[in-house]
PDB file of N, CA and C in Angstrom:
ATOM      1  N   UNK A   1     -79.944  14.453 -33.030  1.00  0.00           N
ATOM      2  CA  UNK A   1     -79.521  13.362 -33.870  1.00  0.00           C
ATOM      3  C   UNK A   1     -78.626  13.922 -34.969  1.00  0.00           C
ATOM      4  N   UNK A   2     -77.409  12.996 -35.264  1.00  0.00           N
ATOM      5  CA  UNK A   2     -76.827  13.802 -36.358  1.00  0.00           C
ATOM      6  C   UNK A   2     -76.367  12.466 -37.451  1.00  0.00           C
ATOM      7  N   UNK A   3     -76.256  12.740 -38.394  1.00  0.00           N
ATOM      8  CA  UNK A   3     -75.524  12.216 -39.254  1.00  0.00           C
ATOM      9  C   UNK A   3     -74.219  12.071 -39.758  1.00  0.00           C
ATOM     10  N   UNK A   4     -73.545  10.734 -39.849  1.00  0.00           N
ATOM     11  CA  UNK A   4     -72.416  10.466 -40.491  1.00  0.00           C
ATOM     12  C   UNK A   4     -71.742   9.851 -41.452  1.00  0.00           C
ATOM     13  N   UNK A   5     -70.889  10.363 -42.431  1.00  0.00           N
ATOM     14  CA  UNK A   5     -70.644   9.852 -44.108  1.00  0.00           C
ATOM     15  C   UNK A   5     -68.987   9.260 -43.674  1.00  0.00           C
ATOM     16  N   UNK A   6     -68.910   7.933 -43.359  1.00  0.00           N
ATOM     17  CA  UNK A   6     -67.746   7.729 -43.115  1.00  0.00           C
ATOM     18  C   UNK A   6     -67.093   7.015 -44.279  1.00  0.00           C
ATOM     19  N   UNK A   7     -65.664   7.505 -44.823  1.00  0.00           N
ATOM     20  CA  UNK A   7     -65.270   6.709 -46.192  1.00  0.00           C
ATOM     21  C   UNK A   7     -64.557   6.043 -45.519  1.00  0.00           C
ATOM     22  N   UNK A   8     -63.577   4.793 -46.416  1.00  0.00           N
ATOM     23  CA  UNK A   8     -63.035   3.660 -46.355  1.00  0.00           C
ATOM     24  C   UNK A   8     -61.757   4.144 -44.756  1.00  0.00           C
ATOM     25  N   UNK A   9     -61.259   5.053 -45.006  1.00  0.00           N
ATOM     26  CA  UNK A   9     -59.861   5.568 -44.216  1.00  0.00           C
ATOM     27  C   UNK A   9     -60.467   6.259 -42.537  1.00  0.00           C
ATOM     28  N   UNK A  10     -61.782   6.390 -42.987  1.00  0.00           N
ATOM     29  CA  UNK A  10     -62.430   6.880 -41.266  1.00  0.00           C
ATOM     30  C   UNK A  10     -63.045   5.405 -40.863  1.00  0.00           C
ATOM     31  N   UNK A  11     -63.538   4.795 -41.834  1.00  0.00           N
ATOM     32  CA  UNK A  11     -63.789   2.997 -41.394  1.00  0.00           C
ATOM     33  C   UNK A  11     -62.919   2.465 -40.705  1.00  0.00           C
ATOM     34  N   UNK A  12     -61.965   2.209 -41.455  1.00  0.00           N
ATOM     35  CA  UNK A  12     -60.914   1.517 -41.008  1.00  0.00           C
ATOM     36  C   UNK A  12     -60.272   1.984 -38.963  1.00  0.00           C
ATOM     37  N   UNK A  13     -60.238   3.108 -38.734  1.00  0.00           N
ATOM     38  CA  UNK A  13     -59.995   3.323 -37.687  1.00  0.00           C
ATOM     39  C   UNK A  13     -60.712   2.826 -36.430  1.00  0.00           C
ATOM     40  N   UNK A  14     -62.194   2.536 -36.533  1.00  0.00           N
ATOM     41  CA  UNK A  14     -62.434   1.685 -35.838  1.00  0.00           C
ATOM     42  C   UNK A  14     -62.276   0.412 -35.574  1.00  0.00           C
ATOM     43  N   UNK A  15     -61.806   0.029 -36.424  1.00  0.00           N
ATOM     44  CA  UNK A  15     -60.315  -1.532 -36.647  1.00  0.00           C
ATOM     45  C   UNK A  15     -59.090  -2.173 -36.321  1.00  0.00           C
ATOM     46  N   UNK A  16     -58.883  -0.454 -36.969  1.00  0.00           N
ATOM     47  CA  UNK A  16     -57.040  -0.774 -36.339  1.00  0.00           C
ATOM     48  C   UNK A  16     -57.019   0.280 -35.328  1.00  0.00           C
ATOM     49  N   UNK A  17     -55.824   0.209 -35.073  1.00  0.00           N
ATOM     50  CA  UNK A  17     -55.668   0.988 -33.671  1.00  0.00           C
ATOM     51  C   UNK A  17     -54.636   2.542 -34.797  1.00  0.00           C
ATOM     52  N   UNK A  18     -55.092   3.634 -35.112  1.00  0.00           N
ATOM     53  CA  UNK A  18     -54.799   4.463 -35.506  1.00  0.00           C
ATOM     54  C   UNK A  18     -54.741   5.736 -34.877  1.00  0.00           C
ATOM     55  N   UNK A  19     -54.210   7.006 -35.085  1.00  0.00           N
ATOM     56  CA  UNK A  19     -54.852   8.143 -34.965  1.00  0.00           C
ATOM     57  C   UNK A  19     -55.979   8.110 -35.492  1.00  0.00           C
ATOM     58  N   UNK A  20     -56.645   8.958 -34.433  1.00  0.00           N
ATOM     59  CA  UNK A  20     -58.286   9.139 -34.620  1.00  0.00           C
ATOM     60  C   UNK A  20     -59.203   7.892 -34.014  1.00  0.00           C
ATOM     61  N   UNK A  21     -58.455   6.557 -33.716  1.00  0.00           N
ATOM     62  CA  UNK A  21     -59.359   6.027 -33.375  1.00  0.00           C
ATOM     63  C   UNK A  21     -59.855   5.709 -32.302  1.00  0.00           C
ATOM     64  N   UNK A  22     -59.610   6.533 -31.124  1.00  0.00           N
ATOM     65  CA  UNK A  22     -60.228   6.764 -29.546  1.00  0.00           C
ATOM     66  C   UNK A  22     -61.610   7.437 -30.314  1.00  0.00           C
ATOM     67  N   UNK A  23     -61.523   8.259 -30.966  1.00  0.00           N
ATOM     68  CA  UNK A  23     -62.961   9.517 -31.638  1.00  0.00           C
ATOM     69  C   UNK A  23     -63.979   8.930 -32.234  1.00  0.00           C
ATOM     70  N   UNK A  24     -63.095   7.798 -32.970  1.00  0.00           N
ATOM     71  CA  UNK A  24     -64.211   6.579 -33.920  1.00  0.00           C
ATOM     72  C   UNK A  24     -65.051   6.109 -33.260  1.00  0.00           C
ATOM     73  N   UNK A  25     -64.178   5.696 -31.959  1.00  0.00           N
ATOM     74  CA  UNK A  25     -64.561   4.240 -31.333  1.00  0.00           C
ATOM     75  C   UNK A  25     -65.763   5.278 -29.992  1.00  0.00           C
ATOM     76  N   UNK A  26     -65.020   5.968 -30.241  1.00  0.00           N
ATOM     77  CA  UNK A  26     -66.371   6.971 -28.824  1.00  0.00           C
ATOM     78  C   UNK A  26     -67.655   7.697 -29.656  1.00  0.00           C
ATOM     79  N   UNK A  27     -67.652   7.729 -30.917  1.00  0.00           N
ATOM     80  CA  UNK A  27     -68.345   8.189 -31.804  1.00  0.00           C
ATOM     81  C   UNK A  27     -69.640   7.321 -31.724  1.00  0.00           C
ATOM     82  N   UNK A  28     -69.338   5.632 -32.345  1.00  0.00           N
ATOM     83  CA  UNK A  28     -69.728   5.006 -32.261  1.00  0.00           C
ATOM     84  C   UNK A  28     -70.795   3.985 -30.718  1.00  0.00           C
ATOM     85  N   UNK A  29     -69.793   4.683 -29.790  1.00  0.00           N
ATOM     86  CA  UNK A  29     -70.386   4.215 -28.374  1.00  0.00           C
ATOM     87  C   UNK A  29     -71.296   4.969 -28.511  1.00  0.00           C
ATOM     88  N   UNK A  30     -70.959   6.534 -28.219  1.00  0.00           N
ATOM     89  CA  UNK A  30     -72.597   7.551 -28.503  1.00  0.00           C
ATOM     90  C   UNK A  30     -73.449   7.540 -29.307  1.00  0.00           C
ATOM     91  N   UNK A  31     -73.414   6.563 -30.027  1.00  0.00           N
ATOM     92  CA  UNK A  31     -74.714   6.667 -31.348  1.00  0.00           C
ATOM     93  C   UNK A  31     -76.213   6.579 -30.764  1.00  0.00           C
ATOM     94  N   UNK A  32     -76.579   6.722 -29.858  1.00  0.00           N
ATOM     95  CA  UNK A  32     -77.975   6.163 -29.715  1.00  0.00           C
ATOM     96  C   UNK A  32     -78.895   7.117 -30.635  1.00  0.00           C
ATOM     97  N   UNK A  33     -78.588   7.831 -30.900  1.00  0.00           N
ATOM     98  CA  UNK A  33     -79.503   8.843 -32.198  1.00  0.00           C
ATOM     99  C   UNK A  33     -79.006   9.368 -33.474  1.00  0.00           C
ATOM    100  N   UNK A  34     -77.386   8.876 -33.458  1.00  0.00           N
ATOM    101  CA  UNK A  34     -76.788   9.360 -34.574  1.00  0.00           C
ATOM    102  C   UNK A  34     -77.141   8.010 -35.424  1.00  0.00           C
ATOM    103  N   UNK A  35     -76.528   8.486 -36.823  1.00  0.00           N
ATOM    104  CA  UNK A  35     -77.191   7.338 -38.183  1.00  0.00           C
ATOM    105  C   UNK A  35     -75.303   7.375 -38.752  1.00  0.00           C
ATOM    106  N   UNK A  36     -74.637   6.549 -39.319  1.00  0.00           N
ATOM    107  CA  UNK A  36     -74.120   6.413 -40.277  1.00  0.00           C
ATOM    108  C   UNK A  36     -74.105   6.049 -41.712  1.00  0.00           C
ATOM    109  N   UNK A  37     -73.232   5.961 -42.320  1.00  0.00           N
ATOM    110  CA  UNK A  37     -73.207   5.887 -43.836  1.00  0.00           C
ATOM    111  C   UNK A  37     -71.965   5.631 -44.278  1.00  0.00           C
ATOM    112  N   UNK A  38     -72.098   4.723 -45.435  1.00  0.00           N
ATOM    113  CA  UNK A  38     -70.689   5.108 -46.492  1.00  0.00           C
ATOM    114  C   UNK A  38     -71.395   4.467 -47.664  1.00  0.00           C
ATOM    115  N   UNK A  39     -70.556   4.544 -48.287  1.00  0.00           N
ATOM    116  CA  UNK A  39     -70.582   4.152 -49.844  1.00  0.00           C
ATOM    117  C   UNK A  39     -70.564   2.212 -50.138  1.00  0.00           C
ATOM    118  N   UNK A  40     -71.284   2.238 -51.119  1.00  0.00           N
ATOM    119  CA  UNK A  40     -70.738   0.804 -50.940  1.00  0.00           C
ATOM    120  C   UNK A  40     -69.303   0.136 -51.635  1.00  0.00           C
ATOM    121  N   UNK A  41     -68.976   0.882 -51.976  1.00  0.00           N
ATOM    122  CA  UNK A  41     -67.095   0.526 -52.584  1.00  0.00           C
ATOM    123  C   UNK A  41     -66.068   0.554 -51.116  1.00  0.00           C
ATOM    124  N   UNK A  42     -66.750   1.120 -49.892  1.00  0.00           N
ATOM    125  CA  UNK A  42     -66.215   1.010 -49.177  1.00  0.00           C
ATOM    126  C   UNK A  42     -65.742  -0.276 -48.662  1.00  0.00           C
ATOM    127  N   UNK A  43     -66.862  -1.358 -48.460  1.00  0.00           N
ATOM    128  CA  UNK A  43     -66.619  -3.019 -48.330  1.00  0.00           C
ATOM    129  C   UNK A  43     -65.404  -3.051 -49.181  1.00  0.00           C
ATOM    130  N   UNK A  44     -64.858  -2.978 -50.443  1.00  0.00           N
ATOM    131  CA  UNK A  44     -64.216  -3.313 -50.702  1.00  0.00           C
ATOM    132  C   UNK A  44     -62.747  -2.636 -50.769  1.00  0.00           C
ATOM    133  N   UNK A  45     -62.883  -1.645 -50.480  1.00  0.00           N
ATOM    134  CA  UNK A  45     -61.963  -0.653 -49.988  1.00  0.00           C
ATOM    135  C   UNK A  45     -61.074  -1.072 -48.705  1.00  0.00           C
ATOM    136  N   UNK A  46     -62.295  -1.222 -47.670  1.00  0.00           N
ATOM    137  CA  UNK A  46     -61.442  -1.783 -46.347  1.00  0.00           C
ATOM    138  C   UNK A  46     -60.851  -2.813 -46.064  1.00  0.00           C
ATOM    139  N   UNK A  47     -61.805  -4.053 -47.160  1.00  0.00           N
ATOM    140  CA  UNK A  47     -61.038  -5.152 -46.985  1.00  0.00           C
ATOM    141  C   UNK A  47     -59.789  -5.731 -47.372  1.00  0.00           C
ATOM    142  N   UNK A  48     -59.645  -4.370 -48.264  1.00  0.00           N
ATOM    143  CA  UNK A  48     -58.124  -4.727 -49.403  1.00  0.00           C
ATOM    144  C   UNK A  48     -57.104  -3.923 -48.748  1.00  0.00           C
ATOM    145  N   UNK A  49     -57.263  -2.852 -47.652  1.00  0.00           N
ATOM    146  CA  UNK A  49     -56.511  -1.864 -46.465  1.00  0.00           C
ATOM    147  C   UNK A  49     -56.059  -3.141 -45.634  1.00  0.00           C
ATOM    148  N   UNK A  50     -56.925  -3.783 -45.259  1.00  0.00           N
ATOM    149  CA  UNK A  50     -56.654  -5.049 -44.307  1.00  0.00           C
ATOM    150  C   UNK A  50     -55.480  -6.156 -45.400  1.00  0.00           C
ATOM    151  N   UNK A  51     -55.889  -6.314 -45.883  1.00  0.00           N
ATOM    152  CA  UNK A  51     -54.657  -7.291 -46.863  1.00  0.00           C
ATOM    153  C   UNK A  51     -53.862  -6.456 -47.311  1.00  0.00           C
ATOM    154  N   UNK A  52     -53.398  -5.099 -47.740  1.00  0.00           N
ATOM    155  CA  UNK A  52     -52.343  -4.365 -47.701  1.00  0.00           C
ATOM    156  C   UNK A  52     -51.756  -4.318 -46.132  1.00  0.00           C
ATOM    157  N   UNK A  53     -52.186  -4.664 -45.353  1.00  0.00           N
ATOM    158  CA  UNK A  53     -51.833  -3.999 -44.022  1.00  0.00           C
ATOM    159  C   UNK A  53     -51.142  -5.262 -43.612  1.00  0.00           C
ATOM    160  N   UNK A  54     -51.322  -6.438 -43.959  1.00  0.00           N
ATOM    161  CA  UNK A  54     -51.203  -7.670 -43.339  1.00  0.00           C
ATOM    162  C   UNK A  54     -49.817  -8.085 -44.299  1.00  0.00           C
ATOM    163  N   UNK A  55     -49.924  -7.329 -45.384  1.00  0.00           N
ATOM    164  CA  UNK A  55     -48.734  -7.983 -46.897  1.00  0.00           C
ATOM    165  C   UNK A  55     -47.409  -6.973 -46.128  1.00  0.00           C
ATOM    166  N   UNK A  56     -47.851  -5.983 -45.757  1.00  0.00           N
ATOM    167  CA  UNK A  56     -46.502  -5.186 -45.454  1.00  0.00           C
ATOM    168  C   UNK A  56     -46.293  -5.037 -43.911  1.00  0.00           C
ATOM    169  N   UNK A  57     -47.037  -6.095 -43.394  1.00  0.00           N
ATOM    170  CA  UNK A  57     -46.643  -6.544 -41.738  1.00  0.00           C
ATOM    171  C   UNK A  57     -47.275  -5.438 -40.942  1.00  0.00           C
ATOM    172  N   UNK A  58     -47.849  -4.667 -41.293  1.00  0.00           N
ATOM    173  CA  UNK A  58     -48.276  -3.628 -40.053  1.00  0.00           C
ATOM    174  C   UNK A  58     -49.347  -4.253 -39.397  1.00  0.00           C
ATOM    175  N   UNK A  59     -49.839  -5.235 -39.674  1.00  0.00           N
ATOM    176  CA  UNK A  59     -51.135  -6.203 -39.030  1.00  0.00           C
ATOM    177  C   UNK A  59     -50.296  -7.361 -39.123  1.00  0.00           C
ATOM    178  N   UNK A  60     -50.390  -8.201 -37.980  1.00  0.00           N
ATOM    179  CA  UNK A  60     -50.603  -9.537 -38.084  1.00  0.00           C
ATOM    180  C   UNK A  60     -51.825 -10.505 -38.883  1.00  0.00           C
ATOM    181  N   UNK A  61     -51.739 -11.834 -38.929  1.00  0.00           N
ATOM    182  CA  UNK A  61     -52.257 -12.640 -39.589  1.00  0.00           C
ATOM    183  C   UNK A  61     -53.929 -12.533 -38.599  1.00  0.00           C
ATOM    184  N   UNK A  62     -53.600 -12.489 -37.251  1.00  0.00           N
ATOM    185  CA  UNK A  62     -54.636 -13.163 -36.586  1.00  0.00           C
ATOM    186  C   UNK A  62     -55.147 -11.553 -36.194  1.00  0.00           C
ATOM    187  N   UNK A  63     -54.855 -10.138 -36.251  1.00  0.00           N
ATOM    188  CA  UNK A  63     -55.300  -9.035 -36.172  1.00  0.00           C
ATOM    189  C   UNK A  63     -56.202  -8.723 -37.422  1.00  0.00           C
ATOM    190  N   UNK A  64     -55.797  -8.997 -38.565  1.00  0.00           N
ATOM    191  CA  UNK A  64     -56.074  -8.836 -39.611  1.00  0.00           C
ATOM    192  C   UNK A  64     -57.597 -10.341 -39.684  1.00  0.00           C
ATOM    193  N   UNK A  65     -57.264 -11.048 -39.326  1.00  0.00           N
ATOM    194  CA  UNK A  65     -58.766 -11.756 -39.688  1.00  0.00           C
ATOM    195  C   UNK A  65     -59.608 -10.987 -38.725  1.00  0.00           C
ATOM    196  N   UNK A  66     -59.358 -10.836 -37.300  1.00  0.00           N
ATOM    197  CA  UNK A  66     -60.411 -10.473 -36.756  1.00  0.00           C
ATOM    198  C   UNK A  66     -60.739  -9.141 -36.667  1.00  0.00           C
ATOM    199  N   UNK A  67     -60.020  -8.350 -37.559  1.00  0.00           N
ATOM    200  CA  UNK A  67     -60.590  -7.092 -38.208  1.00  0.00           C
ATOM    201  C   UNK A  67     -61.344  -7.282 -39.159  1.00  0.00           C
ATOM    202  N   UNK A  68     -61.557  -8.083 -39.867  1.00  0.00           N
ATOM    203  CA  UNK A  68     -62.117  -8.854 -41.243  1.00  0.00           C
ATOM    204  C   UNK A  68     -63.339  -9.015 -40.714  1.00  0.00           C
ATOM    205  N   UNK A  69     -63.422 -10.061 -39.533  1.00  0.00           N
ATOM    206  CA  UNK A  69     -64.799 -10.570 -38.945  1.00  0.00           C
ATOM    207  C   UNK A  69     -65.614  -9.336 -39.017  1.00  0.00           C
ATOM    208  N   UNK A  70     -64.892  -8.857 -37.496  1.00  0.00           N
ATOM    209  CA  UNK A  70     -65.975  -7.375 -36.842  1.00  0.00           C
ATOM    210  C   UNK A  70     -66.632  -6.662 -38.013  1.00  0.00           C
ATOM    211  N   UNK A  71     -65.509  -6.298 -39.010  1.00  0.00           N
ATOM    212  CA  UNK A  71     -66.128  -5.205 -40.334  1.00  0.00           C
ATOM    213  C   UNK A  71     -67.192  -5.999 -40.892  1.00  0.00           C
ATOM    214  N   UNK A  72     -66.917  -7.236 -41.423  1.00  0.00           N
ATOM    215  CA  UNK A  72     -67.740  -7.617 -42.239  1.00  0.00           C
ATOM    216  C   UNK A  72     -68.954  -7.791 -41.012  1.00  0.00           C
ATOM    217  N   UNK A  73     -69.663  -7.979 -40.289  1.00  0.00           N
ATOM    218  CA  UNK A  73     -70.259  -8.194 -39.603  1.00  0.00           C
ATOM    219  C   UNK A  73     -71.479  -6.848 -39.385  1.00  0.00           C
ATOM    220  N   UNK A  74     -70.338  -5.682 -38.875  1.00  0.00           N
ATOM    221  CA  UNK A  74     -70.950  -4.503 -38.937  1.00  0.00           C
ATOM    222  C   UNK A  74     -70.844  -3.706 -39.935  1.00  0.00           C
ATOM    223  N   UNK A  75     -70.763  -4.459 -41.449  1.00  0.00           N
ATOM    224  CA  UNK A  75     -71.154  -3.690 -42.636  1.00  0.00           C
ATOM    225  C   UNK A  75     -72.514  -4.046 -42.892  1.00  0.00           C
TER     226      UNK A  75
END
């Protein structure tokens, strides 16, 4: 079993489609014994990455909500 401290910028990759985020997203499939973590400024960290992301077009309107959903969901 191992542990993980993920901040706002390793969050986010399981979201958007980034570098690093095949590792996130397979990280997360293997968890059956691993634990995560972050901070709680992170909620608000990611959600304001998502509205920066959406103000300067690198997300769409309808990428950007349903990145919104999933996170908030699995915060």
């Amino acid at each position: 079993m191992a542990g993980f401290f993920f901040d706002s910028s390793a969050t986010i990759k399981r979201y958007v489609r980034e570098s690093g985020t095949n590792w996130t997203i397979a990280l997360f499939r293997n968890s059956n014994q691993n634990s995560f973590y972050t901070a709680r400024i992170t909620l608000a960290e990611v959600i304001s990455t998502f509205s920066r992301r959406l103000k300067n077009q690198s997300l769409s309107p309808s990428q950007t909500s349903k990145a919104k959903t999933r996170f908030r969901r699995t915060f």
